[in-house]
N, C-alpha and C. Protein backbone atom coordinates (compact mmCIF):
# COMPACT_ATOMS: atom_id res chain seq x y z
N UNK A 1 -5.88 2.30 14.58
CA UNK A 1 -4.74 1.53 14.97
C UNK A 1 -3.52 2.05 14.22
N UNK A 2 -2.46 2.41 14.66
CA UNK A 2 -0.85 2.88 14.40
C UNK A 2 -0.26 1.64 15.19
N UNK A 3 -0.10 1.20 13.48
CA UNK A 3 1.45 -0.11 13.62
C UNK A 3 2.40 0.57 13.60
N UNK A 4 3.30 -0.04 14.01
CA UNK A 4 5.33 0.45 14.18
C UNK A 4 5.36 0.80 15.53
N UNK A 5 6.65 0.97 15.91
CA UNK A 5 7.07 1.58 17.27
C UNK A 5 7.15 3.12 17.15
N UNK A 6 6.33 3.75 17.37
CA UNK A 6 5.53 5.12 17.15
C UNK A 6 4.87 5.79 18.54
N UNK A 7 4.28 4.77 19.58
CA UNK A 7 3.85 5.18 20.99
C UNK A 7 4.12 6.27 21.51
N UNK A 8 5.46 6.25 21.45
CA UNK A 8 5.82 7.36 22.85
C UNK A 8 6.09 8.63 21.20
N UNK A 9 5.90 8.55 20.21
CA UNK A 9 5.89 10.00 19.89
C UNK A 9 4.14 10.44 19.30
N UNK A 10 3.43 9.15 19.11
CA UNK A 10 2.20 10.11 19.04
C UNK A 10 1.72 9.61 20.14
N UNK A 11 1.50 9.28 21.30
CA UNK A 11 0.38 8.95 22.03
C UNK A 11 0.08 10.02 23.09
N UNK A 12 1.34 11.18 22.94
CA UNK A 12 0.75 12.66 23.92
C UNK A 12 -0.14 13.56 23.00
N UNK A 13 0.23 13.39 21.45
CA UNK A 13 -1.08 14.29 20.56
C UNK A 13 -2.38 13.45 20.81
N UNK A 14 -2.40 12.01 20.57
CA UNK A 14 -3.73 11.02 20.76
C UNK A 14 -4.27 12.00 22.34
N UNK A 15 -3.66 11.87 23.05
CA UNK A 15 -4.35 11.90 24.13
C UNK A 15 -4.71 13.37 24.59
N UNK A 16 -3.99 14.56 24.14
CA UNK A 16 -4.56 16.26 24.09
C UNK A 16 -5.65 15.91 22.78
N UNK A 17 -5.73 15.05 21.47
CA UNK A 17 -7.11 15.32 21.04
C UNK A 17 -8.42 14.28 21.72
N UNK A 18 -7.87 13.80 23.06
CA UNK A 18 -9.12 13.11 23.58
C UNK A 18 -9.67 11.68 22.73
N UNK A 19 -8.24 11.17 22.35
CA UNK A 19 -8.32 9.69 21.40
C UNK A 19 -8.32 8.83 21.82
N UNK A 20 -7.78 8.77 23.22
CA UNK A 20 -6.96 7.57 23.72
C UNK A 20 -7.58 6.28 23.90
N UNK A 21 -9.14 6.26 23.71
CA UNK A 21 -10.06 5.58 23.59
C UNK A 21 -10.42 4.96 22.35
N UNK A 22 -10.07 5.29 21.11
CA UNK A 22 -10.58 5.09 19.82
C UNK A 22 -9.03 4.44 19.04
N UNK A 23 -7.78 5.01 19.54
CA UNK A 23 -6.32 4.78 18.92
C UNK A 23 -5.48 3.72 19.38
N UNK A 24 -5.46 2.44 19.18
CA UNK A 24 -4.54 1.66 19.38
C UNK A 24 -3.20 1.64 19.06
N UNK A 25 -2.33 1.13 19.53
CA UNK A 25 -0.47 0.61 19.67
C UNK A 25 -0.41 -0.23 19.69
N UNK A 26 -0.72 -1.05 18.69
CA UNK A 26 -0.14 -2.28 19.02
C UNK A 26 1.85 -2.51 18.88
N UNK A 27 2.00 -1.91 18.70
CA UNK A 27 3.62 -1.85 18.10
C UNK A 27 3.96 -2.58 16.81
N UNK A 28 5.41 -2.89 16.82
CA UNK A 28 5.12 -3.81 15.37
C UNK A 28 4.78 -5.04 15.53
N UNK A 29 3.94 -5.57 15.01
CA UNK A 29 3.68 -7.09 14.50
C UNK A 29 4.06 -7.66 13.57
N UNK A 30 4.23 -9.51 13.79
CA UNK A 30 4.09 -10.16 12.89
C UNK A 30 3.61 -10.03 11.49
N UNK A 31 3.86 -10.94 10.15
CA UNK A 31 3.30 -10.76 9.33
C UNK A 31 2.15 -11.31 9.21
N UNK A 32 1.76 -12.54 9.72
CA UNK A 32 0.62 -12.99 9.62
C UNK A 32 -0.35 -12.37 10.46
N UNK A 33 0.35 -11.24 11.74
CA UNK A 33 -0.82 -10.24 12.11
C UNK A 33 -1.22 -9.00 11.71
N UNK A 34 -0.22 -8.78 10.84
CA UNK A 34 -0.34 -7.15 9.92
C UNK A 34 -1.46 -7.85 9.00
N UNK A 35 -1.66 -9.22 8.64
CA UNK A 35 -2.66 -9.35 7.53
C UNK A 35 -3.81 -9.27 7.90
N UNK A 36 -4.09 -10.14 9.01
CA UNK A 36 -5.10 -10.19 10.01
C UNK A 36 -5.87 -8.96 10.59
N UNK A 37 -5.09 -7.94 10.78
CA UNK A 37 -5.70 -6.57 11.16
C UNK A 37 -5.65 -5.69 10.15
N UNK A 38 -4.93 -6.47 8.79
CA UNK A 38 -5.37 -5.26 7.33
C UNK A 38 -7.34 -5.85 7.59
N UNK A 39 -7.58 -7.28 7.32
CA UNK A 39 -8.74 -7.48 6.80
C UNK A 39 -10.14 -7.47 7.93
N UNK A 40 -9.83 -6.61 9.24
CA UNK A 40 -9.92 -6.29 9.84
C UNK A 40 -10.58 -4.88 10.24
N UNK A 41 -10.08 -4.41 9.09
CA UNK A 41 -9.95 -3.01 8.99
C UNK A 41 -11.10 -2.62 7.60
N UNK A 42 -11.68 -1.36 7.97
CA UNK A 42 -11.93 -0.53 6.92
C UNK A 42 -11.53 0.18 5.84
N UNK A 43 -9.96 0.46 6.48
CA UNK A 43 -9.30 1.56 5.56
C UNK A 43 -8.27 1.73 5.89
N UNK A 44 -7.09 1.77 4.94
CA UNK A 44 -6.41 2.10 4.97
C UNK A 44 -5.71 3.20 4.88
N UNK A 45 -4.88 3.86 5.97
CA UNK A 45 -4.54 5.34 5.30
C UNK A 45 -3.18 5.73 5.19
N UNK A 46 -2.24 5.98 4.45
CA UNK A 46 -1.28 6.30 4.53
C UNK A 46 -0.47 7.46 4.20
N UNK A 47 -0.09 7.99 5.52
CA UNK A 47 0.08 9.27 5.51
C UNK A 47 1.39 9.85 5.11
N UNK A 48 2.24 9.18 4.34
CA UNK A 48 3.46 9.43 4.36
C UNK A 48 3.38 10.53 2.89
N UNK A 49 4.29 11.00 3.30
CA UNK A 49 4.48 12.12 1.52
C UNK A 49 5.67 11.75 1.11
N UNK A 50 6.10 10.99 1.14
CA UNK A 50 7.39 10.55 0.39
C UNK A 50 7.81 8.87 1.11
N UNK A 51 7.76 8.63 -0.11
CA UNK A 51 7.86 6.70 -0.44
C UNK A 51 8.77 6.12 -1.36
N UNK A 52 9.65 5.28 -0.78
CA UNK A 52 10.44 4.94 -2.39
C UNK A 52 9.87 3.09 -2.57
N UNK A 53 9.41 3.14 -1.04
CA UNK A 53 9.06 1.42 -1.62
C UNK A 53 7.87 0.85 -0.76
N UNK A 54 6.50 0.81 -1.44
CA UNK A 54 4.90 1.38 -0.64
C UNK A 54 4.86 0.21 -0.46
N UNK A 55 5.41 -0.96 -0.23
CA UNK A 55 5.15 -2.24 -0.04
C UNK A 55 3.85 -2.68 0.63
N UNK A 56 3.82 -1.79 1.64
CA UNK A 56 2.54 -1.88 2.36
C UNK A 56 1.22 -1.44 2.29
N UNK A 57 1.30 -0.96 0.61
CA UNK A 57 -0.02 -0.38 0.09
C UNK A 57 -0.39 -1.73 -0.60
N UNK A 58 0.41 -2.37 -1.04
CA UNK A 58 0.00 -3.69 -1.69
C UNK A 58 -0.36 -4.65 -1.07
N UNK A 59 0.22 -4.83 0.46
CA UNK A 59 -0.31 -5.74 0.99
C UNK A 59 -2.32 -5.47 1.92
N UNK A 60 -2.13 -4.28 1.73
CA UNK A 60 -3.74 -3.13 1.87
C UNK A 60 -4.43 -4.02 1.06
N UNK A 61 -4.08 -3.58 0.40
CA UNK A 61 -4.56 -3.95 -1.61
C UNK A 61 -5.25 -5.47 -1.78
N UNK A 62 -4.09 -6.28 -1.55
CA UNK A 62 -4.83 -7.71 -1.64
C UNK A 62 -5.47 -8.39 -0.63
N UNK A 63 -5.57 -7.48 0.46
CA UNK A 63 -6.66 -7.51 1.69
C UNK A 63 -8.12 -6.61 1.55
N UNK A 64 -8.15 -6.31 -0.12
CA UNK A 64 -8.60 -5.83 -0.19
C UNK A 64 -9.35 -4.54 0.14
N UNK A 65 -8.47 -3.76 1.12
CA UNK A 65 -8.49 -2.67 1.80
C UNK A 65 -8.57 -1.81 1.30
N UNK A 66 -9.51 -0.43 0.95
CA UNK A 66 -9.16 0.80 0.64
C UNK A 66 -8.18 1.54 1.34
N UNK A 67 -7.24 2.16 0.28
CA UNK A 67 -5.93 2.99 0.45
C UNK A 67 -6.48 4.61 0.66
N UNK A 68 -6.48 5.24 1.17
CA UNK A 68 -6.36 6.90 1.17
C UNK A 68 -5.12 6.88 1.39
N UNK A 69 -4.27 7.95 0.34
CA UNK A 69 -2.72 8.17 0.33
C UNK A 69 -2.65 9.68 -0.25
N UNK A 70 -1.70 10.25 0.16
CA UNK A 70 -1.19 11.48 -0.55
C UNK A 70 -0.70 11.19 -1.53
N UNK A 71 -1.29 12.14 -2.78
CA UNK A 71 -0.49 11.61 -4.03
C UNK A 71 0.85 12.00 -4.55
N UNK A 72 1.78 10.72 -4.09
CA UNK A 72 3.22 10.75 -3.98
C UNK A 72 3.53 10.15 -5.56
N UNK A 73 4.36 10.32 -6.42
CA UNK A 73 4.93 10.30 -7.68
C UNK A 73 5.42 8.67 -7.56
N UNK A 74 5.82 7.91 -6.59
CA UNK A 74 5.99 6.72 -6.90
C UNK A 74 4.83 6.20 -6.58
N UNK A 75 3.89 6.17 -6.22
CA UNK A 75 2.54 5.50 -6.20
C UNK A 75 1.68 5.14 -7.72
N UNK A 76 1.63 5.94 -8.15
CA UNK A 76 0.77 6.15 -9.37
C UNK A 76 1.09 4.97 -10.37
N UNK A 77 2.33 4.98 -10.67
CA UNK A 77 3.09 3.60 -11.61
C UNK A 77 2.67 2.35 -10.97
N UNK A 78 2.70 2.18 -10.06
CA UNK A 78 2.67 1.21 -9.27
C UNK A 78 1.64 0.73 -9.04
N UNK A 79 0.11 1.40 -8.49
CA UNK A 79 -1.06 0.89 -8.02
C UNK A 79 -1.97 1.91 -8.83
N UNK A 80 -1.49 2.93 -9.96
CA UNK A 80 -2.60 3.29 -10.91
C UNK A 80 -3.78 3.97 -10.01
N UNK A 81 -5.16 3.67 -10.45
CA UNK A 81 -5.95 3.96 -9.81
C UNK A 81 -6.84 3.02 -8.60
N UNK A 82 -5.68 2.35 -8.57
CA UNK A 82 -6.23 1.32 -6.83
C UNK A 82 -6.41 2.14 -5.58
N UNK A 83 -5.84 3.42 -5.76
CA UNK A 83 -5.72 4.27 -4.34
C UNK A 83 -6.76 5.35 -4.34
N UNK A 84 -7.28 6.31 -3.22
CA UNK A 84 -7.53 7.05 -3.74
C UNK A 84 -6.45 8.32 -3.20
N UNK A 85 -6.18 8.75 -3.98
CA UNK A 85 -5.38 9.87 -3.65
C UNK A 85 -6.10 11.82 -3.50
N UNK A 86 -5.28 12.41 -2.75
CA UNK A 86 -5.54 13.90 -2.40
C UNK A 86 -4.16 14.33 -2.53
N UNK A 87 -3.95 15.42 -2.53
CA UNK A 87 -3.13 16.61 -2.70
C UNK A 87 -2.16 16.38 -1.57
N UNK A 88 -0.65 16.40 -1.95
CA UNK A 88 0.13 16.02 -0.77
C UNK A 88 0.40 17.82 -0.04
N UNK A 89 0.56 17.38 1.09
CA UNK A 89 -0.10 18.15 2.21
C UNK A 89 -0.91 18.61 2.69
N UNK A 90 -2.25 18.14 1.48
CA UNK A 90 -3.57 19.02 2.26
C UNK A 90 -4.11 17.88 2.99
N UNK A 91 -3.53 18.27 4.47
CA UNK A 91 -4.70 17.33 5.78
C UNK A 91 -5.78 17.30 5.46
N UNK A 92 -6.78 18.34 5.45
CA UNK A 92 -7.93 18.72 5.34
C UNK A 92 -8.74 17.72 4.33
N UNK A 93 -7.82 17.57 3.02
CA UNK A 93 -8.65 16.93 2.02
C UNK A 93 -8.44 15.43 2.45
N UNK A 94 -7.51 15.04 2.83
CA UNK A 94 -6.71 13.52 3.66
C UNK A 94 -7.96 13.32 4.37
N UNK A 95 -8.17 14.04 5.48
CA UNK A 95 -9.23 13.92 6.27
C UNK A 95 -10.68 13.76 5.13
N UNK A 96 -11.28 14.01 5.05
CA UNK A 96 -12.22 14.30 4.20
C UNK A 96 -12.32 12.69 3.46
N UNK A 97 -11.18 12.34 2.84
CA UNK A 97 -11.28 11.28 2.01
C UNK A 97 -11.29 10.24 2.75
N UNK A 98 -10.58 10.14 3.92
CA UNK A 98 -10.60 8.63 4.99
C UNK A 98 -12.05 8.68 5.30
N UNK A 99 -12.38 10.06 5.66
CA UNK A 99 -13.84 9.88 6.61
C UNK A 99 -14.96 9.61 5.64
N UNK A 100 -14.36 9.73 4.15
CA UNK A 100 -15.78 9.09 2.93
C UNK A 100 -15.45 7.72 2.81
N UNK A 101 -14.55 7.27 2.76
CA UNK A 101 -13.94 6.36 2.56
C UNK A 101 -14.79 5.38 3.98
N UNK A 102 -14.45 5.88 4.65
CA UNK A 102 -14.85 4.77 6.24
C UNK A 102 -16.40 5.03 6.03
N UNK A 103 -17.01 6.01 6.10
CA UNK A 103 -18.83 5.86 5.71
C UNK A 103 -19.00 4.51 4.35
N UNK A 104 -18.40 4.76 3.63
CA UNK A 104 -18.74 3.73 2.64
C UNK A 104 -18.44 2.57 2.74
N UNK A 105 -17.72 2.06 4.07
CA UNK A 105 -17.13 1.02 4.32
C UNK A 105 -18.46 0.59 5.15
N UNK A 106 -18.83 1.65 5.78
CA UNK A 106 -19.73 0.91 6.89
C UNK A 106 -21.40 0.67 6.17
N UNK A 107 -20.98 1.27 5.01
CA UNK A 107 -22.10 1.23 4.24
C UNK A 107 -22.55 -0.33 3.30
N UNK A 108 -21.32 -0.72 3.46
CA UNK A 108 -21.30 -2.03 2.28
C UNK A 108 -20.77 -1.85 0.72
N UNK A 109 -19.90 -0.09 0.94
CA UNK A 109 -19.16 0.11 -0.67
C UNK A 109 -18.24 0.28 -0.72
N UNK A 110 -17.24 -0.37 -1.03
CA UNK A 110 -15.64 -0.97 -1.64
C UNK A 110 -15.46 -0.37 -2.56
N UNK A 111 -14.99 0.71 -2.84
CA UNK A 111 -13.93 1.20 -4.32
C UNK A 111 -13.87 0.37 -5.20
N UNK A 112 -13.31 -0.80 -4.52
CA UNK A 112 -12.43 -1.73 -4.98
C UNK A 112 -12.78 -3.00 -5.78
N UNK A 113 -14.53 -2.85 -5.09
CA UNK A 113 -15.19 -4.02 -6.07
C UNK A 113 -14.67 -3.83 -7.90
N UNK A 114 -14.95 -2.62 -8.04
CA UNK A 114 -15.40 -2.02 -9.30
C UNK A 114 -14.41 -2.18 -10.70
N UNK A 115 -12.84 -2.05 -9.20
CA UNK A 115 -11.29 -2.08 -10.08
C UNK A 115 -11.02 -3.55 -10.64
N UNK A 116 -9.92 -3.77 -11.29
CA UNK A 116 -9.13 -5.02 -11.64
C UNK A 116 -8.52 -5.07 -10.00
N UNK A 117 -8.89 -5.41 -9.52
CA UNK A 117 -7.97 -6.03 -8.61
C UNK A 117 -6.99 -7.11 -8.72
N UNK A 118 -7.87 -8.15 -9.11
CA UNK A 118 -7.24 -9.43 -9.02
C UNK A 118 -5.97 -9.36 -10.38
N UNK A 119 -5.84 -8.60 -11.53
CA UNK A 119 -5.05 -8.14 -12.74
C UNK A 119 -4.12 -7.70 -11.65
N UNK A 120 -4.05 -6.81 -10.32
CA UNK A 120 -3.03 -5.99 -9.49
C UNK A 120 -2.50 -6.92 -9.48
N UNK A 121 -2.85 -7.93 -8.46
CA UNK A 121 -2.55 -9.03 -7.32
C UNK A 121 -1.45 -10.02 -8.40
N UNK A 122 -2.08 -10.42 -9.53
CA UNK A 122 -1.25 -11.17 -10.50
C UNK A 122 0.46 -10.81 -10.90
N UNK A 123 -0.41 -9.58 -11.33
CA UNK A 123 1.04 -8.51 -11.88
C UNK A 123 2.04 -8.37 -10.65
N UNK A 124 1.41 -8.53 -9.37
CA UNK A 124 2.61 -8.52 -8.15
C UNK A 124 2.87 -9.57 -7.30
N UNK A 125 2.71 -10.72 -8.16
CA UNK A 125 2.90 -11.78 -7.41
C UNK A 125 4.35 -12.21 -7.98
N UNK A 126 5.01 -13.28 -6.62
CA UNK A 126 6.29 -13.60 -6.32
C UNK A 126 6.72 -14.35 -7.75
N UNK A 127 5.65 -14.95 -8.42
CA UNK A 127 5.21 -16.07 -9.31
C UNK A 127 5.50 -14.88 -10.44
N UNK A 128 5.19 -13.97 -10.97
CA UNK A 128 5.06 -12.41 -11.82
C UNK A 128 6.50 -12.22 -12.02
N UNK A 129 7.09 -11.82 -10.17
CA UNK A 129 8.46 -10.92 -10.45
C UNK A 129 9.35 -12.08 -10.70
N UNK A 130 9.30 -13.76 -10.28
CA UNK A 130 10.38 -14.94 -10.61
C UNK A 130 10.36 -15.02 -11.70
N UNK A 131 9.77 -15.12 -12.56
CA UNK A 131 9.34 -15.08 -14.19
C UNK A 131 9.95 -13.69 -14.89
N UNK A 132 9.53 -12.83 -14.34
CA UNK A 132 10.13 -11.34 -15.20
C UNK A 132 11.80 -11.71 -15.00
N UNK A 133 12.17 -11.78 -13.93
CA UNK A 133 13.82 -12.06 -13.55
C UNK A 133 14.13 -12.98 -14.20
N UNK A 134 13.46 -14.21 -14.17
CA UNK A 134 14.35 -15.15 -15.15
C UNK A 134 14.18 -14.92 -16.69
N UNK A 135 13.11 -14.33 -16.97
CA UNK A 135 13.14 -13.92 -18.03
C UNK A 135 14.69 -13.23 -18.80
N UNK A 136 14.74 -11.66 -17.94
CA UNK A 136 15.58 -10.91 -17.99
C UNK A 136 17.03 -11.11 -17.82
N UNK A 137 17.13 -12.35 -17.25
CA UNK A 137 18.39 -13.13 -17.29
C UNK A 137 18.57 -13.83 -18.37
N UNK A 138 17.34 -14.44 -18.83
CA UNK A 138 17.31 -15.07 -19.87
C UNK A 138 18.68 -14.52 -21.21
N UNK A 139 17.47 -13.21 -21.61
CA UNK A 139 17.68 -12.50 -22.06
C UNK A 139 19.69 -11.88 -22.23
N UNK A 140 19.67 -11.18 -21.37
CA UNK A 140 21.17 -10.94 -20.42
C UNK A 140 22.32 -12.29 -21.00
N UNK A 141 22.24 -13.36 -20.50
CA UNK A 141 22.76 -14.48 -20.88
C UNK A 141 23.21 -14.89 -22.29
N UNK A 142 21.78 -14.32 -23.07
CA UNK A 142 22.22 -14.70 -24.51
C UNK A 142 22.49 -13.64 -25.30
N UNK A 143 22.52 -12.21 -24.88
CA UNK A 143 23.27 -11.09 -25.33
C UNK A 143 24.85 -11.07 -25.15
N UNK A 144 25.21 -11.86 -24.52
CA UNK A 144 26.54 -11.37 -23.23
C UNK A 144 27.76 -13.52 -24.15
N UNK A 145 26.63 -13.83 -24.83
CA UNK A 145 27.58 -15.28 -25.43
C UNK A 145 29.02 -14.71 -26.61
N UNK A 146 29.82 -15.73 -26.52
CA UNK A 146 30.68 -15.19 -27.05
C UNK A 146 30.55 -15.42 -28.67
N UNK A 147 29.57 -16.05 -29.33
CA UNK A 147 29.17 -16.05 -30.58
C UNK A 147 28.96 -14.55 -31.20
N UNK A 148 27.70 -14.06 -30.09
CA UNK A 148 27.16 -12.73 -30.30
C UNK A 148 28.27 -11.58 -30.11
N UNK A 149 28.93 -11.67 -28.96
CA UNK A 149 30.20 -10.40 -28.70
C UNK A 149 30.89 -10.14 -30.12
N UNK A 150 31.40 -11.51 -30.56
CA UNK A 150 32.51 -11.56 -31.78
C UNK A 150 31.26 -11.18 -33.12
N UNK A 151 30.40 -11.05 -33.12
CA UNK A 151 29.73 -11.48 -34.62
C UNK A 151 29.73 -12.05 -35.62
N UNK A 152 29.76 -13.55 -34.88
CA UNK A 152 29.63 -14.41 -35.57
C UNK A 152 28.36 -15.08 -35.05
């Protein structure tokens, strides 16, 4: 399945590799149906080589989904070893890792059992980043008083 409005530029390669049977369009969806067809799913794969904001590896993530991703430099900070990553541009190894990745899915083995997950899920919750911000305002607020400016 290829979410986004994407159809009309891959669905003439889908159909010269004889896919058109196995590759869905749904176009874009809802959020409560992007969740629904993360947990749905076996695997996640994301093929992009350059990311400034993977939002959608996290929402993989707490659907507990295995990620196959190219290993892009903003990933790593971010989701550590939650993903599994290959060499950005090698298809070959991309391939290779979805298709171990999906055997082990159908097998009954999750990566993911093994990780902190639920430590991810915490650290990126709305509840996490409202707290860090008010924190940091906190902070900000009582650097910025006019007691402290003057030194007194």
């Amino acid at each position: 399945m290829i979410i986004g409005n994407v159809k009309s530029d891959l669905q003439p390669r889908i159909e010269n590799l004889r896919l058109s049977g196995t590759v869905d369009f749904p176009g874009f969806v809802s959020e409560q149906e992007r969740f629904r067809l993360f947990r749905s799913s076996r695997v996640y794969l994301m093929p992009s080589r350059f990311e400034g904001s993977p939002r959608v590896i996290g929402e993989a993530l707490v659907c507990r989904l295995p990620v196959v991703a190219y290993e892009v430099e903003t990933y790593r900070p971010v989701f550590g070893d939650l993903l599994r990553y290959v060499p950005r541009y090698d298809v070959r190894a991309f391939q290779r890792e979805a298709g171990d990745q999906i055997l082990r899915m159908r097998a009954g083995e999750n990566y993911l059992d093994s990780l902190d997950l639920s430590g991810f899920i915490e650290d990126c919750s709305w509840q996490r980043a409202r707290d860090t911000f008010l924190h940091a305002l906190a902070e900000l607020t009582a650097s910025t008083q006019p007691s402290q400016l003057m030194g007194t």
